[in-house]
N, C-alpha and C. Protein backbone atom coordinates (compact mmCIF):
# COMPACT_ATOMS: atom_id res chain seq x y z
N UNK A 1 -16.18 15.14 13.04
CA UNK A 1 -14.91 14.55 13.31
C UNK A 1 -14.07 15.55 14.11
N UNK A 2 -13.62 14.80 15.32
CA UNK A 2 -13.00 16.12 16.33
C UNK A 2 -11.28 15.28 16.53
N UNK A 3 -10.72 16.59 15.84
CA UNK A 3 -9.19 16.08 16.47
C UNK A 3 -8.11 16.71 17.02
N UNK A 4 -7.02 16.72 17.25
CA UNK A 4 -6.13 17.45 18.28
C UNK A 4 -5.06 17.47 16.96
N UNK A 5 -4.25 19.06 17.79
CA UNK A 5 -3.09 18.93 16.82
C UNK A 5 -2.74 20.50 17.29
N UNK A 6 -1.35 20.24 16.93
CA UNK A 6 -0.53 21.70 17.30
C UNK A 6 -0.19 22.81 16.37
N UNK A 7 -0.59 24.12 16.85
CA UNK A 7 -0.04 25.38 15.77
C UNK A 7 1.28 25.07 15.72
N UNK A 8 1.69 25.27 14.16
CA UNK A 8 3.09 25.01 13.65
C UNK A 8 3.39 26.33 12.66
N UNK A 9 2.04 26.70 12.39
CA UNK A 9 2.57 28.40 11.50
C UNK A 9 1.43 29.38 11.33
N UNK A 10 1.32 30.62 11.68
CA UNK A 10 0.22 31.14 11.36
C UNK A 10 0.41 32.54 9.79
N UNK A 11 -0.62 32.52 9.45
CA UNK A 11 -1.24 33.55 8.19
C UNK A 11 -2.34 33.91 8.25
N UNK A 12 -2.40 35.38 8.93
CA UNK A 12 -3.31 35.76 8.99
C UNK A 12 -4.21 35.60 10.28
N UNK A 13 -5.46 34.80 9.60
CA UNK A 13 -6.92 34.24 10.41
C UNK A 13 -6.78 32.90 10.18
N UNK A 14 -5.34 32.27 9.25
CA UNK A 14 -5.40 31.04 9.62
C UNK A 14 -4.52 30.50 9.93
N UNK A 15 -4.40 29.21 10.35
CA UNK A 15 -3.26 28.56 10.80
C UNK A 15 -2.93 26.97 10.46
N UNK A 16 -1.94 26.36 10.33
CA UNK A 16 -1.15 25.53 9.77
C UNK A 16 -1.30 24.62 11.16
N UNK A 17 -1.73 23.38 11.23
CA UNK A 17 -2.06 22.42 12.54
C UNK A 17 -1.52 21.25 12.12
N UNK A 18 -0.54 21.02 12.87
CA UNK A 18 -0.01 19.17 12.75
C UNK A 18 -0.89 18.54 13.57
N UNK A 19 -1.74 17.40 13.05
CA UNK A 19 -2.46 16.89 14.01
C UNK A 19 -1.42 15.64 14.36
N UNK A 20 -1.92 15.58 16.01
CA UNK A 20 -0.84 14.70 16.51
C UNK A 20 -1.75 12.61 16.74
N UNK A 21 -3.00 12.88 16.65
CA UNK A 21 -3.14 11.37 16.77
C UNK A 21 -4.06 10.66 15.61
N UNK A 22 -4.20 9.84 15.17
CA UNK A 22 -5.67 9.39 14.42
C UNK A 22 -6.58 8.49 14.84
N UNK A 23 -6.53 8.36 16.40
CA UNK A 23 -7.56 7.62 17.34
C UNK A 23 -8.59 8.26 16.70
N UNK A 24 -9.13 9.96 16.25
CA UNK A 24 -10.27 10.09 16.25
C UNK A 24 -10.63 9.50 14.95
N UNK A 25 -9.65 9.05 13.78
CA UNK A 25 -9.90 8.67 12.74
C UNK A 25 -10.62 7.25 12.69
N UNK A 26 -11.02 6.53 13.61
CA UNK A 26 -11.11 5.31 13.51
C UNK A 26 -12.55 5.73 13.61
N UNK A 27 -13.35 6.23 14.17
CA UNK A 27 -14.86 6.50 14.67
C UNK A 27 -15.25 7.20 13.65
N UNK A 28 -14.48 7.91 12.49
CA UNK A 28 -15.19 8.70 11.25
C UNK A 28 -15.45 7.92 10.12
N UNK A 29 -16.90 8.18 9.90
CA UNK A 29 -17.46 7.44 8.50
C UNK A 29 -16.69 7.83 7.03
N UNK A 30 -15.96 8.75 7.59
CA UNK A 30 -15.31 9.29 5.89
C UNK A 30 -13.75 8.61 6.36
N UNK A 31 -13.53 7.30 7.12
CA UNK A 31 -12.09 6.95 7.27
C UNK A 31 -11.37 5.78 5.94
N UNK A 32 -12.25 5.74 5.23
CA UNK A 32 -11.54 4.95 3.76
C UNK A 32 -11.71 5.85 3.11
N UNK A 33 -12.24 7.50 2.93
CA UNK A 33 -12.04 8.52 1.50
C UNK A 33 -10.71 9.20 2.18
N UNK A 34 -10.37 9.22 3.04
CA UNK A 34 -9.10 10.39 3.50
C UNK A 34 -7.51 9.76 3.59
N UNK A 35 -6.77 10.08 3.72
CA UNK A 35 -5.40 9.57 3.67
C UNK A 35 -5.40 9.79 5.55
N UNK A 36 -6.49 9.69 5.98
CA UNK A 36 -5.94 9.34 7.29
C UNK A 36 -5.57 8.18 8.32
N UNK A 37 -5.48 7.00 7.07
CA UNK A 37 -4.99 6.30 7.69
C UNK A 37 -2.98 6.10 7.89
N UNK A 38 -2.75 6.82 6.84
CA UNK A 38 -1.34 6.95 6.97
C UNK A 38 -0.69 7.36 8.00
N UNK A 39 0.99 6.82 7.98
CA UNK A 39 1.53 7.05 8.99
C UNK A 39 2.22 8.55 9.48
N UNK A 40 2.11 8.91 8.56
CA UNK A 40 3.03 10.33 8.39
C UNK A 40 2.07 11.27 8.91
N UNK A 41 3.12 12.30 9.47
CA UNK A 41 1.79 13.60 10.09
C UNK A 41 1.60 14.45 9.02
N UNK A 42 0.19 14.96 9.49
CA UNK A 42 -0.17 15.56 8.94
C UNK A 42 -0.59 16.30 9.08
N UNK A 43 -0.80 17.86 7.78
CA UNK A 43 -0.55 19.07 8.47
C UNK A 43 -1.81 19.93 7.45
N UNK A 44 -2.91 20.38 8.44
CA UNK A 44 -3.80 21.32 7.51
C UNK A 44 -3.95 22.87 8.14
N UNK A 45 -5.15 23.04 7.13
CA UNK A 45 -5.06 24.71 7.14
C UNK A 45 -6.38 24.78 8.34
N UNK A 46 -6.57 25.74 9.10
CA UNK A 46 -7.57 25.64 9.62
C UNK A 46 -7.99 27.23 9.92
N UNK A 47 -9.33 28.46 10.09
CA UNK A 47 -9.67 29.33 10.44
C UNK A 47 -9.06 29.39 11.63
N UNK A 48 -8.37 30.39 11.96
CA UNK A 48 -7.88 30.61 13.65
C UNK A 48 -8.92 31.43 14.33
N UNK A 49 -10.01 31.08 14.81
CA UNK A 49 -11.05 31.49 15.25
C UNK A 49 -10.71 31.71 16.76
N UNK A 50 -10.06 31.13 17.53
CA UNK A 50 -9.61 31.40 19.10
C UNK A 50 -8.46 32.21 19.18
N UNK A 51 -7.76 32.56 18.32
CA UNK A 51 -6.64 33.55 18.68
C UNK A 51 -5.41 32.73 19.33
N UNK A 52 -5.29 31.01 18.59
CA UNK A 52 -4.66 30.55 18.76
C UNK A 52 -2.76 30.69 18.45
N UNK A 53 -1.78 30.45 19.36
CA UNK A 53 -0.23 31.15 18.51
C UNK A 53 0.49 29.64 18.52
N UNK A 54 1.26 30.11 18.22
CA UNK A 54 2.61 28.70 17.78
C UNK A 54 2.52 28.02 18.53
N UNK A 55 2.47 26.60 18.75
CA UNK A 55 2.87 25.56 19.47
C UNK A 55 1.62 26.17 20.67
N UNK A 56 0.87 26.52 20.18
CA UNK A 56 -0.86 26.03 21.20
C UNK A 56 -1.21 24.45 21.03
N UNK A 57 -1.75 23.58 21.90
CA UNK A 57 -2.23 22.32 21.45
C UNK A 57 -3.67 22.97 20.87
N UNK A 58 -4.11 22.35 20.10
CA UNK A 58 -5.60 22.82 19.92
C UNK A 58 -6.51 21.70 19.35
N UNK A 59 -8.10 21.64 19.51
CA UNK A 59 -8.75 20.87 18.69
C UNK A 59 -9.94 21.23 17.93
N UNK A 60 -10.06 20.30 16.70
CA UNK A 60 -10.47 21.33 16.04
C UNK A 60 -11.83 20.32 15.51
N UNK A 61 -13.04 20.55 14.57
CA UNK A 61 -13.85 19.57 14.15
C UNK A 61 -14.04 20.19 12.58
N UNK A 62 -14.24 19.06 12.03
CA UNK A 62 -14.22 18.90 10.92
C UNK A 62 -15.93 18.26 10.29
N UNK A 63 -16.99 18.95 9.38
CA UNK A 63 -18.45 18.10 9.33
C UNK A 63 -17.21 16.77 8.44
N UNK A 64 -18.12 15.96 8.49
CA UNK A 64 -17.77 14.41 7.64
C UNK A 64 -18.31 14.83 6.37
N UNK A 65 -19.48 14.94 6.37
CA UNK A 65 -19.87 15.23 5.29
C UNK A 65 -19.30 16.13 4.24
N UNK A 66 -18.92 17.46 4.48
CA UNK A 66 -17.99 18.14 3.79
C UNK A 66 -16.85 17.70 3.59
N UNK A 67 -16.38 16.70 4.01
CA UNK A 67 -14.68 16.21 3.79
C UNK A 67 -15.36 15.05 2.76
N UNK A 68 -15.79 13.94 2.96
CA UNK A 68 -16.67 13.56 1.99
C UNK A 68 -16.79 14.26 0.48
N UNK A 69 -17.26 15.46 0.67
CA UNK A 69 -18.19 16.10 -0.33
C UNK A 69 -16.22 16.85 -1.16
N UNK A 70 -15.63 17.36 -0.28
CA UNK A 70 -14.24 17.56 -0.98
C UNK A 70 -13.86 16.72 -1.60
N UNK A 71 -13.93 15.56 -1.07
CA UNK A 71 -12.63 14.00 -1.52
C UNK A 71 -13.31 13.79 -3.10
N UNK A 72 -14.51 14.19 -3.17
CA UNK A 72 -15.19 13.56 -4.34
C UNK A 72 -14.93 15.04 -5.44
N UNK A 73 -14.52 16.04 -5.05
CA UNK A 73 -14.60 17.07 -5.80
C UNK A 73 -13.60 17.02 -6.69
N UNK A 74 -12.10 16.49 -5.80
CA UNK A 74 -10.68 16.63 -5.96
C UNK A 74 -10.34 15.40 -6.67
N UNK A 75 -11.16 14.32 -6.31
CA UNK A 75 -10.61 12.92 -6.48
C UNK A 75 -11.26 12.51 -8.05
N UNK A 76 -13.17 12.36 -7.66
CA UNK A 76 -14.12 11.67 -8.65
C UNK A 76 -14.05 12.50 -9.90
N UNK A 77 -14.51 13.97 -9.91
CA UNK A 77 -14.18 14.90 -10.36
C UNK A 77 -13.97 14.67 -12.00
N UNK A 78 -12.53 14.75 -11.27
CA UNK A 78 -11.56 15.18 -12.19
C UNK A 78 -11.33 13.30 -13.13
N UNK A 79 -11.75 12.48 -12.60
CA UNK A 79 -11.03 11.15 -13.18
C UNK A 79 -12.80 11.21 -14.41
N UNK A 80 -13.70 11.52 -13.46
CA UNK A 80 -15.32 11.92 -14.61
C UNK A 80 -14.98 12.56 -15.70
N UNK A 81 -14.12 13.97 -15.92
CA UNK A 81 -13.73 14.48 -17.08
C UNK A 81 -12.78 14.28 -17.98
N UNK A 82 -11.61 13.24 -17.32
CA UNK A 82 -11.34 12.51 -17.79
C UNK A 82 -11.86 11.52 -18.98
N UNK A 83 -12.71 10.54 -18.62
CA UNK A 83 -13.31 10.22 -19.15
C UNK A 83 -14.51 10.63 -20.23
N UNK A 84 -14.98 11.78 -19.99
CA UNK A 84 -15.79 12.11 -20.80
C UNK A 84 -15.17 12.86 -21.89
C-alpha cells in the first residue's frame, strides 16, 4: 500500500506524516480492517529513512499484510481475552 503525505513533526529517525489522500486506500485489500475510510486526516509515525524535514511531501509504503496482522493484534486480541 503506497501513499502520499506531508512531514508535520520530526523525532529523531522518525517522523509524524499527515497523509493527504485515500485514493490509494481504495486498491488495498486491508481497506475494511483500517479506519481509512474516514474523513478526517490522518497522521502516522513513519522511519525517516530519506532525511526527510518539515513540510517535505513524501510517500511512503506500507506491506498489507502487516497492517492486517496489527489490526488483529490491537483489535481481535484483546476482545479474545476478554472473553476467555
Amino acid at each position: 500500500m503506497k501513499a502520499k503525505g506531508i512531514v508535520v513533526s520530526l523525532d529523531g529517525m522518525k517522523a509524524k506524516v499527515k497523509i493527504l489522500s485515500h485514493t490509494e486506500c481504495m486498491e488495498c485489500p486491508a481497506k475494511l480492517h483500517c479506519h481509512g475510510s474516514g474523513s478526517d486526516p490522518r497522521e502516522i509515525t513513519v522511519i525517516n529513512e530519506c532525511g526527510a524535514r518539515i513540510s517535505d511531501h513524501v510517500v511512503f509504503e506500507a506491506n498489507a499484510g502487516k497492517v492486517i496482522l496489527s489490526a488483529t493484534l490491537i483489535w481481535i486480541l484483546p476482545i479474545l481475552a476478554m472473553i476467555v
